[in-house]
Protein backbone atom coordinates (compact mmCIF):
# COMPACT_ATOMS: atom_id res chain seq x y z
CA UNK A 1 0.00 0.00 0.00
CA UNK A 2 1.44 3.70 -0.82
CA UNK A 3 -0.23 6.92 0.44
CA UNK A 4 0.36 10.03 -0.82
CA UNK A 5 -0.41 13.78 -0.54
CA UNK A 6 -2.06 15.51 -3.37
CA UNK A 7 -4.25 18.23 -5.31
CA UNK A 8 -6.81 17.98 -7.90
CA UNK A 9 -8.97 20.14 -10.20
CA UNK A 10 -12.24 19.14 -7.53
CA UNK A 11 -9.73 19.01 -4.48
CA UNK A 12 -7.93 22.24 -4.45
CA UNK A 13 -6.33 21.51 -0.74
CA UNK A 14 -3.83 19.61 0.28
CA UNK A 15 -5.68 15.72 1.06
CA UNK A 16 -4.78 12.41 1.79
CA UNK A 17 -4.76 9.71 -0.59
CA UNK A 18 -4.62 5.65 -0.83
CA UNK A 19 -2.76 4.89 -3.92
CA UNK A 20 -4.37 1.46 -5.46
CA UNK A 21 -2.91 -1.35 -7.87
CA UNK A 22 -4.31 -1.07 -11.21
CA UNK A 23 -4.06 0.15 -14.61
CA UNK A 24 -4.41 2.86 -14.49
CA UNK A 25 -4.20 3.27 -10.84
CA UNK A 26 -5.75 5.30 -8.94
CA UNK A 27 -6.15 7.64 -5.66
CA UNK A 28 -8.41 6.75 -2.61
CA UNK A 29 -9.21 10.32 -1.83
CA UNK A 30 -9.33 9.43 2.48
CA UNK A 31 -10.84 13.25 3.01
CA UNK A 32 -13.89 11.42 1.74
CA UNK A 33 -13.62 9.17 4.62
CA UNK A 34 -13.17 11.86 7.20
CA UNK A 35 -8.99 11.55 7.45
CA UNK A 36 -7.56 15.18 6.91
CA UNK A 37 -3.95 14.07 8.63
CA UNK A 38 -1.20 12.19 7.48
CA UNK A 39 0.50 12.55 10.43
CA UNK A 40 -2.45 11.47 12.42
CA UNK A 41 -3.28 8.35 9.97
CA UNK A 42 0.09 7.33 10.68
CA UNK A 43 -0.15 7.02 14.59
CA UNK A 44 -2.89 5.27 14.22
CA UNK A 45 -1.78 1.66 16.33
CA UNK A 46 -3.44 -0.81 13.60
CA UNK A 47 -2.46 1.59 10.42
CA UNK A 48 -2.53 -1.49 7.96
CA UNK A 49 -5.46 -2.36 8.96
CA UNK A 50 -7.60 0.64 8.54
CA UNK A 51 -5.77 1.38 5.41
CA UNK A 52 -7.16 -1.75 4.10
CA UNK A 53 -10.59 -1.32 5.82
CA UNK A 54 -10.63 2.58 3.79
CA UNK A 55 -9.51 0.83 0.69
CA UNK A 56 -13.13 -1.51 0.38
CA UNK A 57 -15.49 1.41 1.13
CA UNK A 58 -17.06 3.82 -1.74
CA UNK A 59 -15.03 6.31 -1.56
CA UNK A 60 -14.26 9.15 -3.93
CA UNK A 61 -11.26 7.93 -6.58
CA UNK A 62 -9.37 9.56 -9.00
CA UNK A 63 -6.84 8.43 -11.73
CA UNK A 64 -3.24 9.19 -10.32
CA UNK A 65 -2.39 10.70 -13.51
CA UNK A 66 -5.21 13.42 -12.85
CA UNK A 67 -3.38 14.40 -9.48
CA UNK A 68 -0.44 16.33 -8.25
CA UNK A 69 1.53 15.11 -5.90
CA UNK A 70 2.83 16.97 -2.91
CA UNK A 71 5.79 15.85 -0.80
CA UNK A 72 4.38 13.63 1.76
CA UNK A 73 4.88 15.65 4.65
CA UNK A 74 3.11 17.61 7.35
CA UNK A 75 4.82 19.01 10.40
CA UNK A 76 7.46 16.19 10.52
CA UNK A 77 10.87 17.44 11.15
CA UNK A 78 13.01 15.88 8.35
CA UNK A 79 16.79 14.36 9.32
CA UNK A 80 19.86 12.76 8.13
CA UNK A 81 21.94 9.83 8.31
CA UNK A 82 25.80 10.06 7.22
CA UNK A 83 28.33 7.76 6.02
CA UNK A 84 25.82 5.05 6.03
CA UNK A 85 27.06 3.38 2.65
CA UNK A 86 31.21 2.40 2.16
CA UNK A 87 30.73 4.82 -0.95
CA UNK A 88 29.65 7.54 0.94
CA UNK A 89 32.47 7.07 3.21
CA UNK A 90 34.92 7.50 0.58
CA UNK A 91 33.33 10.23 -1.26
CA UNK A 92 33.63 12.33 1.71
CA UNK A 93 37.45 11.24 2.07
CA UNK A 94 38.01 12.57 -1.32
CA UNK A 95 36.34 16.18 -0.50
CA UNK A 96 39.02 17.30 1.95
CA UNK A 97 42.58 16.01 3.93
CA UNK A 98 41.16 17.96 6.35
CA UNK A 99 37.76 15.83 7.00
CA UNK A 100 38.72 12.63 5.75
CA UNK A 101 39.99 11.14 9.25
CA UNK A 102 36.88 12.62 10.75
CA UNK A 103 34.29 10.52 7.91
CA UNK A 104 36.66 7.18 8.06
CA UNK A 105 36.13 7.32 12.15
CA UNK A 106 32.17 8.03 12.10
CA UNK A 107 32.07 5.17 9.33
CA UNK A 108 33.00 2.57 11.77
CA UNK A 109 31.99 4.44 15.02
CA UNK A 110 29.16 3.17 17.46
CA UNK A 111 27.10 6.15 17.17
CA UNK A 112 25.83 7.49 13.46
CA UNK A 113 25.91 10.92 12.43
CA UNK A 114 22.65 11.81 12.44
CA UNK A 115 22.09 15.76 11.37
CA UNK A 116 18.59 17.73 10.91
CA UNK A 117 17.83 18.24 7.11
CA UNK A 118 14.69 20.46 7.05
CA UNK A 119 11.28 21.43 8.19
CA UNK A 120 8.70 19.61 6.86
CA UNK A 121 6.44 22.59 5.18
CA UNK A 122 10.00 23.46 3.52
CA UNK A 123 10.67 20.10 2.25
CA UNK A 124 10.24 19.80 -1.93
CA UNK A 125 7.34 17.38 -3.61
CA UNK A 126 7.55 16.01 -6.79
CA UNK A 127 7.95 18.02 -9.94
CA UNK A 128 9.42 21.14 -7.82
CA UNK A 129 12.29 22.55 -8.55
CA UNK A 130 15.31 21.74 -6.11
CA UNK A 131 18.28 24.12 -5.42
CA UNK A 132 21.75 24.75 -5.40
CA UNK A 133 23.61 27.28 -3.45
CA UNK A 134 24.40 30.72 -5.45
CA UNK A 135 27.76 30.67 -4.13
CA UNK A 136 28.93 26.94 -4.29
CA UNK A 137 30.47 25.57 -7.22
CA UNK A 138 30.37 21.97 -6.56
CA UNK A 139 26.21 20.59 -6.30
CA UNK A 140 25.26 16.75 -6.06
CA UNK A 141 22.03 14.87 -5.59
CA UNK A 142 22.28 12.37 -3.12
CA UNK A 143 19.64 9.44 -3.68
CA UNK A 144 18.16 7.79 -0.40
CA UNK A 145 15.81 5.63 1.38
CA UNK A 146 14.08 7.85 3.94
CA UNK A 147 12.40 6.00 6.58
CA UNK A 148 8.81 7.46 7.74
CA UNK A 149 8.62 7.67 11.83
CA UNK A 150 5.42 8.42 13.72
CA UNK A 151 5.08 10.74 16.79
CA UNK A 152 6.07 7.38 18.85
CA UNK A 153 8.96 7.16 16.93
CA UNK A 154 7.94 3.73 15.27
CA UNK A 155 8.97 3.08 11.85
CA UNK A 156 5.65 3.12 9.69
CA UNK A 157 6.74 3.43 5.91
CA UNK A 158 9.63 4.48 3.69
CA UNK A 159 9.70 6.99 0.99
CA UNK A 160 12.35 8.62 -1.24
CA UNK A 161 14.35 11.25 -0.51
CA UNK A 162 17.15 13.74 -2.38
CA UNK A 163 19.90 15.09 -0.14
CA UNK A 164 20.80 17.79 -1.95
CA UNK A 165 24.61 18.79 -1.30
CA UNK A 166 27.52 21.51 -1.37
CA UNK A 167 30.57 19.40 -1.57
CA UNK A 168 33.05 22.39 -1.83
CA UNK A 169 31.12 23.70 1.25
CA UNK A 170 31.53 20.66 3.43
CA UNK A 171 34.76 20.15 2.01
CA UNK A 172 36.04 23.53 3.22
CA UNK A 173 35.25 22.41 7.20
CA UNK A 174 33.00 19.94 8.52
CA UNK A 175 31.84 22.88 10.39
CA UNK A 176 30.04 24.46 7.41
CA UNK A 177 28.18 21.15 7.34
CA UNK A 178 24.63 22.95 7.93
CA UNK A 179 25.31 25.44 5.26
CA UNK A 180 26.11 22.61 2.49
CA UNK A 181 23.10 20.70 3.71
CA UNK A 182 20.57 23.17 5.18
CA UNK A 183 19.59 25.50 2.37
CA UNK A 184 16.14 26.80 0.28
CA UNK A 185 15.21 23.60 -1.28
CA UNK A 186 17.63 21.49 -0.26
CA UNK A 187 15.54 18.60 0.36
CA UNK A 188 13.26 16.66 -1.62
CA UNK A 189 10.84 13.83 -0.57
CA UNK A 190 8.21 11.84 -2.01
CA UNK A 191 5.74 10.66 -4.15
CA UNK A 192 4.75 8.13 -1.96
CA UNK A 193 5.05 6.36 1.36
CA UNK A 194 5.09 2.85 1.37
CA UNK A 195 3.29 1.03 3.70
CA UNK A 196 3.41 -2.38 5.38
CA UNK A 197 6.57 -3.88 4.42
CA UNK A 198 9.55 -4.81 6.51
CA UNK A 199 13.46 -4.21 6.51
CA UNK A 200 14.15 -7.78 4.89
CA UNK A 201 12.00 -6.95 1.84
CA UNK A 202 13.05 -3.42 1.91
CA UNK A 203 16.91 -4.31 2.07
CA UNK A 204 15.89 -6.15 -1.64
CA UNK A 205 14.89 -2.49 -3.28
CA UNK A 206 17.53 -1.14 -5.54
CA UNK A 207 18.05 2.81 -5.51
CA UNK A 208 18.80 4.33 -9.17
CA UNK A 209 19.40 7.72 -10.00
CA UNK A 210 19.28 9.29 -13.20
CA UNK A 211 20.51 12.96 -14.06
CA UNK A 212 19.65 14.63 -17.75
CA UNK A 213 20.48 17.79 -19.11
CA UNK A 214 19.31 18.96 -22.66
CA UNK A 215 17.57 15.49 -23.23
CA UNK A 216 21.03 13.78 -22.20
CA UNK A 217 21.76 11.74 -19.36
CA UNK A 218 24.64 13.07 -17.67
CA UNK A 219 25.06 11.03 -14.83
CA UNK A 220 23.80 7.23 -14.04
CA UNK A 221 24.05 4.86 -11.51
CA UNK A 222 22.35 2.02 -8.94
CA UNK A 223 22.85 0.71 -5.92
CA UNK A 224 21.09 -1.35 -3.00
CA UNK A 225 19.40 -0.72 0.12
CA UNK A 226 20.99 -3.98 1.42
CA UNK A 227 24.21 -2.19 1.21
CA UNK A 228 23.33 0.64 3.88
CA UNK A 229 25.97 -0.60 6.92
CA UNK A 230 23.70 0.14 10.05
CA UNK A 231 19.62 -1.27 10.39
CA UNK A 232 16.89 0.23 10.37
CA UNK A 233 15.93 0.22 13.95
CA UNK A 234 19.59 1.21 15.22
CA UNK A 235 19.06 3.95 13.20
CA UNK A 236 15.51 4.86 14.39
CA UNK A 237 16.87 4.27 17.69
CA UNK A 238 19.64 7.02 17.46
CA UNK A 239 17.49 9.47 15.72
CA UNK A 240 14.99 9.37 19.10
CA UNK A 241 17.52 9.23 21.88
CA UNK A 242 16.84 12.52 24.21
CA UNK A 243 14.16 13.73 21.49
CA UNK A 244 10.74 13.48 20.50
CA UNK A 245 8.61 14.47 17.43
CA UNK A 246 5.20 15.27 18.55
CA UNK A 247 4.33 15.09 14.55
CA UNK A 248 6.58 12.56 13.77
CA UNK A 249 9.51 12.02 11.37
CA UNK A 250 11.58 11.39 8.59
CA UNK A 251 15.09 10.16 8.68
CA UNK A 252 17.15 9.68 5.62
CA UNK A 253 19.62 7.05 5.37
CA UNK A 254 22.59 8.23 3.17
CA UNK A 255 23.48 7.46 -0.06
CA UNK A 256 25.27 5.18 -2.11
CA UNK A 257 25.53 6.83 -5.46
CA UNK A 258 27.85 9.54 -5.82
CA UNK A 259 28.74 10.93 -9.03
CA UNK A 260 32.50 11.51 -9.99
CA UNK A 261 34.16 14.13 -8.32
CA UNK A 262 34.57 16.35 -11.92
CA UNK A 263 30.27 16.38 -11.96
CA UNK A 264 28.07 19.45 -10.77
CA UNK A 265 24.66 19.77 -11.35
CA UNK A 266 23.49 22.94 -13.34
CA UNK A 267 20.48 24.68 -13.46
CA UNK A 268 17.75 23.39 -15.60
CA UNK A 269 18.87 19.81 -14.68
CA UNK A 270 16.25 16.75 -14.07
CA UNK A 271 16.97 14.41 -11.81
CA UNK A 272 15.48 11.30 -11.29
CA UNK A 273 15.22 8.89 -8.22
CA UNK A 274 13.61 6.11 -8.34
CA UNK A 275 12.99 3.10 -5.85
CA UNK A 276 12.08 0.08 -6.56
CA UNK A 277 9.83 -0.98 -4.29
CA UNK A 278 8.34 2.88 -3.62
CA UNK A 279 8.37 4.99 -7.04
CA UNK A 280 10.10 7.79 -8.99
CA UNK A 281 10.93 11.12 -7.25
CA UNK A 282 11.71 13.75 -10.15
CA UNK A 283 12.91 17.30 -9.49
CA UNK A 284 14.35 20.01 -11.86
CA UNK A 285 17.10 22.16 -10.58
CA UNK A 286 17.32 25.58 -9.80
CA UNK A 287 19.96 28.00 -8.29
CA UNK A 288 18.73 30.21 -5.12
């Protein structure tokens, strides 16, 4: 099951939908059916269950294609994992002498780096335009798995998310991490959120990323979710030491795609993330 947040020509407001299996498929508008939260459907303590109980009554559906998709967020605070993936870990090495010992150490270190990536009204949806930084000169994507967290912190569904990075920035000193991570659009999430599946099946989804520019593909590549070093629930666990999220979360978990170290994105680019198992998250770029 995937829910999603959308508009329509008859639903000009932000609602709730079921996504179903079909051709074409369609969206379960759940405003019909009296839920106006996502953040609220996904405390609910038997969410599968009423999901499936929504899905059999007459309520009002829509082709997919006749939607737009928002990024699946409310008031969820949106985070980071680091150096998750043993690409990662080297990419970083390669930005700076001066960080590398620092990324090698967290790689193999107990505790994660775990950083805060955005609010959730600034996060980007699907089809918006992400950003790069006006005064960096070297801009990545960074594909991940992004794990969905409820106000209990339990781990509910998994969606896609785009880390958007300054490498020159967080090259210069780990210290300007926030500013090459923590910028207008920086952060992208969505379509959907994936519901009712668990870490084994998950750890099977591949993560492909695909960036074109002019009607050419500039940059391509794939990798799995079985390859992310730390699990799921030691990195739930981390995220919710000493904190709460009254409106829940979403945690990223690092990427393991990272184009060569000659590539910057431009304005005007498309990038494309898709998960198997979840969807495809596109975004054009912009510079802000």
């Amino acid at each position: 099951m995937k829910l999603c947040r959308f508009t329509s020509s008859y639903q000009p407001r932000p609602s709730v939908g079921l996504v179903t299996v079909g051709d074409p498929e369609r969206v379960i508008d759940l405003s019909s059916g009296g839920i106006l939260s996502l953040s609220a459907l996904l405390d609910d303590a038997h969410l599968v269950q009423k999901l499936e109980e929504l899905a059999c009554r007459p309520l009002r559906r829509v082709p997919l294609a006749e939607v737009v998709c928002l990024a699946p967020v409310e008031r969820q605070e949106v985070w980071a994992a680091g150096v998750t993936y043993l690409r990662s870990k080297t990419a970083r090495m390669e930005e700076s002498d001066f960080s590398a010992t620092a990324y090698d150490r967290v790689y193999a270190a107990e505790r994660p780096e775990i950083f805060f990536k955005s609010l959730g009204e600034k996060a980007v949806g699907p089809s918006q335009e992400v950003g790069i930084r006006a005064d960096a000169r070297w801009n990545v994507p960074e594909p991940e798995l992004a794990l969905v967290l409820n106000s209990r912190s339990e781990l509910v569904g998994f969606t896609i998310g785009n880390d958007m990075s300054s490498r020159d920035i967080e090259g210069e000193n780990l210290l300007y991490l926030p500013q090459a991570k923590v910028y207008r659009a920086s952060c992208a999430v969505g379509p959907f959120i994936k519901i009712g599946v668990g870490e084994p099946e998950v750890r099977t989804w591949s993560i492909h990323i695909r960036i074109s520019r002019k009607d050419s593909t500039v940059f391509e590549g794939e990798t799995s979710v079985g390859q992310i070093k730390r699990s799921f629930g030691e990195l739930t666990g981390w995220l919710s030491r000493s904190q709460e999220f009254p409106h829940g979360a979403i945690l990223l978990t690092g990427t393991g795609v990272v184009p060569p170290n000659d590539f910057t994105l431009l304005s005007g680019d498309t990038v494309q993330i898709e998960i198997s198992g979840i969807g495809t998250l596109t975004n054009t770029v912009a510079v802000f």
